[in-house]
Protein backbone atom coordinates (compact mmCIF):
# COMPACT_ATOMS: atom_id res chain seq x y z
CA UNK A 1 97.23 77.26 116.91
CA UNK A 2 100.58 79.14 117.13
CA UNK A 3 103.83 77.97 116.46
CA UNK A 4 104.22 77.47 120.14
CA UNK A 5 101.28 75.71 120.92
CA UNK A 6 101.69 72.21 121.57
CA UNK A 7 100.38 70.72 118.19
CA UNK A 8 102.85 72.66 116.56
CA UNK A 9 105.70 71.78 118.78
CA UNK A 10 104.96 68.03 119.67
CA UNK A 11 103.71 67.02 116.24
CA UNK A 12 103.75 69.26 113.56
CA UNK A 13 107.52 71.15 113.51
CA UNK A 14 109.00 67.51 114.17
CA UNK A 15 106.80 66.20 110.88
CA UNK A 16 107.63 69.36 108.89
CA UNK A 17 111.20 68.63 109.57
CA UNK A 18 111.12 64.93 109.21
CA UNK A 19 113.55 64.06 105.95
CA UNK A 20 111.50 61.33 104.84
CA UNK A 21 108.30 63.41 104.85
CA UNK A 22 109.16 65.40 101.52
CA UNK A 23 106.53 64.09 99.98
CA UNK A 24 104.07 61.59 100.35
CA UNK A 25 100.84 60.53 98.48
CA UNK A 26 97.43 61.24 100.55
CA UNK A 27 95.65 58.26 101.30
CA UNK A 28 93.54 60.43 103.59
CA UNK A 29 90.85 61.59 101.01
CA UNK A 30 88.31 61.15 103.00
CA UNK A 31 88.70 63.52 105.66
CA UNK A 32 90.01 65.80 103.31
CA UNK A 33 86.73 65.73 101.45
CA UNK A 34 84.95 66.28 104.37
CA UNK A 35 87.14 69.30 105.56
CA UNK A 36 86.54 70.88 102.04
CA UNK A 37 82.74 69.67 101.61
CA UNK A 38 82.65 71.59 105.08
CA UNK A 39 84.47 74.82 104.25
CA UNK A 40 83.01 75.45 101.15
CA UNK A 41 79.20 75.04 102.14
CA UNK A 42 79.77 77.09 105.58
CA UNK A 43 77.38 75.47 107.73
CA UNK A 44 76.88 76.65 111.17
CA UNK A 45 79.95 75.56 112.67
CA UNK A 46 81.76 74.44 109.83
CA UNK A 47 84.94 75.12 111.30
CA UNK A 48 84.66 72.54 113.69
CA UNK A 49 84.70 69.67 110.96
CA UNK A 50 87.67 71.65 108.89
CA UNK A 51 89.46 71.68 112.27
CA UNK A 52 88.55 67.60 113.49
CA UNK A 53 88.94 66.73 109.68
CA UNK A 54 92.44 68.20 109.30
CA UNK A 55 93.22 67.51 113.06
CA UNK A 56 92.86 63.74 111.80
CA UNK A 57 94.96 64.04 108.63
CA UNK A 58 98.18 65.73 110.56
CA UNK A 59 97.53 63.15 113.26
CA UNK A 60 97.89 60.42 110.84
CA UNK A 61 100.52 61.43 108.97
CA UNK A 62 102.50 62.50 112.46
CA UNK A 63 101.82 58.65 113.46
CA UNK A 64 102.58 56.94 109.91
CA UNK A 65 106.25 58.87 109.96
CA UNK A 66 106.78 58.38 114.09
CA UNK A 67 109.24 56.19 113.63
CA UNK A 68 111.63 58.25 111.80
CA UNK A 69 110.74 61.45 113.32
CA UNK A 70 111.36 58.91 117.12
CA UNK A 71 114.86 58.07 115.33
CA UNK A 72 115.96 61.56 115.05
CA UNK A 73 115.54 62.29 111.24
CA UNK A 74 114.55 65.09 111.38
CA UNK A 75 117.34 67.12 110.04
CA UNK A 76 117.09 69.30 106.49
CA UNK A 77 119.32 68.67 103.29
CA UNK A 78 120.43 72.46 102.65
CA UNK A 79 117.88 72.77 100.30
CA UNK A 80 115.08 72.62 102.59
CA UNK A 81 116.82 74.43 104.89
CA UNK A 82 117.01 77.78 102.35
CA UNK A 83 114.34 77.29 101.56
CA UNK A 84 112.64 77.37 104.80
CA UNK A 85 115.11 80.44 105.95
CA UNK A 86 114.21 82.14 102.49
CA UNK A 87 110.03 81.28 102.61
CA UNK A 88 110.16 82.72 105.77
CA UNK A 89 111.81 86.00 104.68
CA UNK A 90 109.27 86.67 101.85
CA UNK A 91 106.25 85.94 104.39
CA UNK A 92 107.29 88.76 106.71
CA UNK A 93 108.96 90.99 104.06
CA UNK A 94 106.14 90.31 101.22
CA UNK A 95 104.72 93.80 101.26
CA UNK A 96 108.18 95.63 100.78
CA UNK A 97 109.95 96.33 97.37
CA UNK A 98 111.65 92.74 97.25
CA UNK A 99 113.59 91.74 94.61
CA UNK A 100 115.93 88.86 94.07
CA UNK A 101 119.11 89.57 95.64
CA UNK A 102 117.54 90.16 99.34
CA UNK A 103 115.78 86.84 99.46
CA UNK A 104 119.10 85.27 98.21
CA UNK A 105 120.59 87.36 100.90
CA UNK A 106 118.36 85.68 103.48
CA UNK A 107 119.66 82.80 102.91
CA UNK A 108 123.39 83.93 102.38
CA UNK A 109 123.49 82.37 99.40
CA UNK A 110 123.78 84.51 95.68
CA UNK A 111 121.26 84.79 93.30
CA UNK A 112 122.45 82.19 90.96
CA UNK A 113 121.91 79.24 93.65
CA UNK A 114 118.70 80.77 94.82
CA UNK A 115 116.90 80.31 91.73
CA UNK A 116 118.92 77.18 91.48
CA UNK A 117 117.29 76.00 95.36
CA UNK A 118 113.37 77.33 94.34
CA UNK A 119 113.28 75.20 91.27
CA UNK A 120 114.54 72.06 92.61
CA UNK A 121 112.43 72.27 95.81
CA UNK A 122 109.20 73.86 94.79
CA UNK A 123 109.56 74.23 90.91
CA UNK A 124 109.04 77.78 90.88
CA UNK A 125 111.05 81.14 90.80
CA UNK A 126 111.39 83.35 93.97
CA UNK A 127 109.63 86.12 92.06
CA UNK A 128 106.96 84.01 91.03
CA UNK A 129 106.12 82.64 94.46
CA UNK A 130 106.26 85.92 96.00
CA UNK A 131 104.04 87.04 93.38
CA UNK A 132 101.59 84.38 94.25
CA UNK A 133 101.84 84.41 97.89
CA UNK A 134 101.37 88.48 97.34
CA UNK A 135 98.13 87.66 95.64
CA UNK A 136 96.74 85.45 98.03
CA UNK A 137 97.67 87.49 101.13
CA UNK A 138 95.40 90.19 99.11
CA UNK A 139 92.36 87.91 98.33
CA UNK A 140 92.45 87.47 102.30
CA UNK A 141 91.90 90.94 103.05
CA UNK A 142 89.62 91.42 100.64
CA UNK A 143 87.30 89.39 102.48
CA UNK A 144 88.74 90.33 106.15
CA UNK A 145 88.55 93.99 105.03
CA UNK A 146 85.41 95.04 103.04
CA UNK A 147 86.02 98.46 103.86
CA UNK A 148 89.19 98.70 101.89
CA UNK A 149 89.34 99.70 98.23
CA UNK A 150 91.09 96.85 96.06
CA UNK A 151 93.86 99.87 95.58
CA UNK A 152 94.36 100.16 99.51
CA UNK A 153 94.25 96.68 99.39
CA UNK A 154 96.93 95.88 96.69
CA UNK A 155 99.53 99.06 98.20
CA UNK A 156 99.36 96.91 101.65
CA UNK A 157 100.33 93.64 99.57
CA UNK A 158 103.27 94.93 98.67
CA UNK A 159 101.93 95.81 94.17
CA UNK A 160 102.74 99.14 93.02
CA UNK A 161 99.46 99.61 90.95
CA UNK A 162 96.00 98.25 91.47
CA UNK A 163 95.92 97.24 88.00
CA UNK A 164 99.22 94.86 88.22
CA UNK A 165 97.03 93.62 91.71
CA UNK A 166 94.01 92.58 89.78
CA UNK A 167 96.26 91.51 86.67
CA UNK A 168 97.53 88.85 89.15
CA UNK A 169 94.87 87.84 90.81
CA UNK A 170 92.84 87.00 87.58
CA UNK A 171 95.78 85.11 86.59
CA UNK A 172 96.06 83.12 90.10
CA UNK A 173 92.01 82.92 91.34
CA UNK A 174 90.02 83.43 87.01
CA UNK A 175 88.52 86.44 88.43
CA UNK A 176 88.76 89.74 89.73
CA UNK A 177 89.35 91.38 93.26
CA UNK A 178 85.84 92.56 92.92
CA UNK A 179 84.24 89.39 91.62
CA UNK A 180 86.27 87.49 94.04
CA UNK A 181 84.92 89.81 96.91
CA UNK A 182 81.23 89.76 95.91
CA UNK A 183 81.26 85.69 95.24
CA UNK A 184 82.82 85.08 98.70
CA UNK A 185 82.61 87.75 101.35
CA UNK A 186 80.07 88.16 103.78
């Protein structure tokens, strides 16, 4: 659903922001397996058991943290908090020229603590994680848009060459746009 819809606002924004919820092990396998076994052979209505599989895992999760997301924890160390602000900036901006300084900006923080905040919270460089979040935004319209050349394709992802696209996404998915499309479209 959207971000307004009421699983996101009654139980998935307060368990996003929920301190304590940084990480946790998944004792949830199960489901998880199912929602994958499910996705991956594409049954007739497939999406159904991703959707009641991961419906169950969020669920589960929302109720084993209630308690601190019921006492109010649910603020973010400034970390998480740049992070979120700066996450949010590539997702919208990804297909621009980005570069360092105006994700730091997003955050109004310098470039310095930027790189500083990505490694400690998700062990990666800006660059790299727009990089990778560029590559996967591509390998979903190469199966939402089979009409598009992997060139077209890689301009509206924000590369400046189809060759630097397909570089990428051999490095990120072990194949190329064109494998990738012909294993997995339609």
């Amino acid at each position: 659903g959207s971000k307004d819809s009421v699983f996101a606002v009654r139980y998935m924004t307060p368990l996003i922001h929920c301190s304590t919820f940084d990480g946790c092990p998944l004792s949830l396998t199960d489901a998880f397996n199912r929602a994958f076994r499910a996705l991956k052979e594409e049954r007739p209505g497939h999406e159904f058991t991703v959707r009641e599989n991961l419906s169950f895992i969020c669920f589960s999760l929302h109720e084993r943290y209630a308690h601190e997301i019921d006492l109010g924890e649910t603020g973010l160390d400034p970390d998480s908090r740049r992070i979120q602000i700066m996450l949010e900036y590539i997702h919208q901006h990804y297909c621009e020229n980005l570069d360092l300084t105006q994700i730091a900006r997003s955050a109004d923080i310098g470039n310095r603590e930027c790189l500083r905040c990505f490694k400690r919270s998700i062990q990666n460089s800006p660059m790299q994680y727009l990089l990778k979040y560029r590559t996967t935004q591509g390998a979903a319209l190469l199966l939402q848009d089979p009409g598009s050349s992997v060139s077209e394709i890689a301009a509206m992802c924000g590369f400046n060459s189809a060759s630097n696209f397909s570089q990428m996404f051999k490095r990120f998915f072990k194949c190329t746009p064109r494998e990738y499309r012909r294993e997995h479209g339609r």
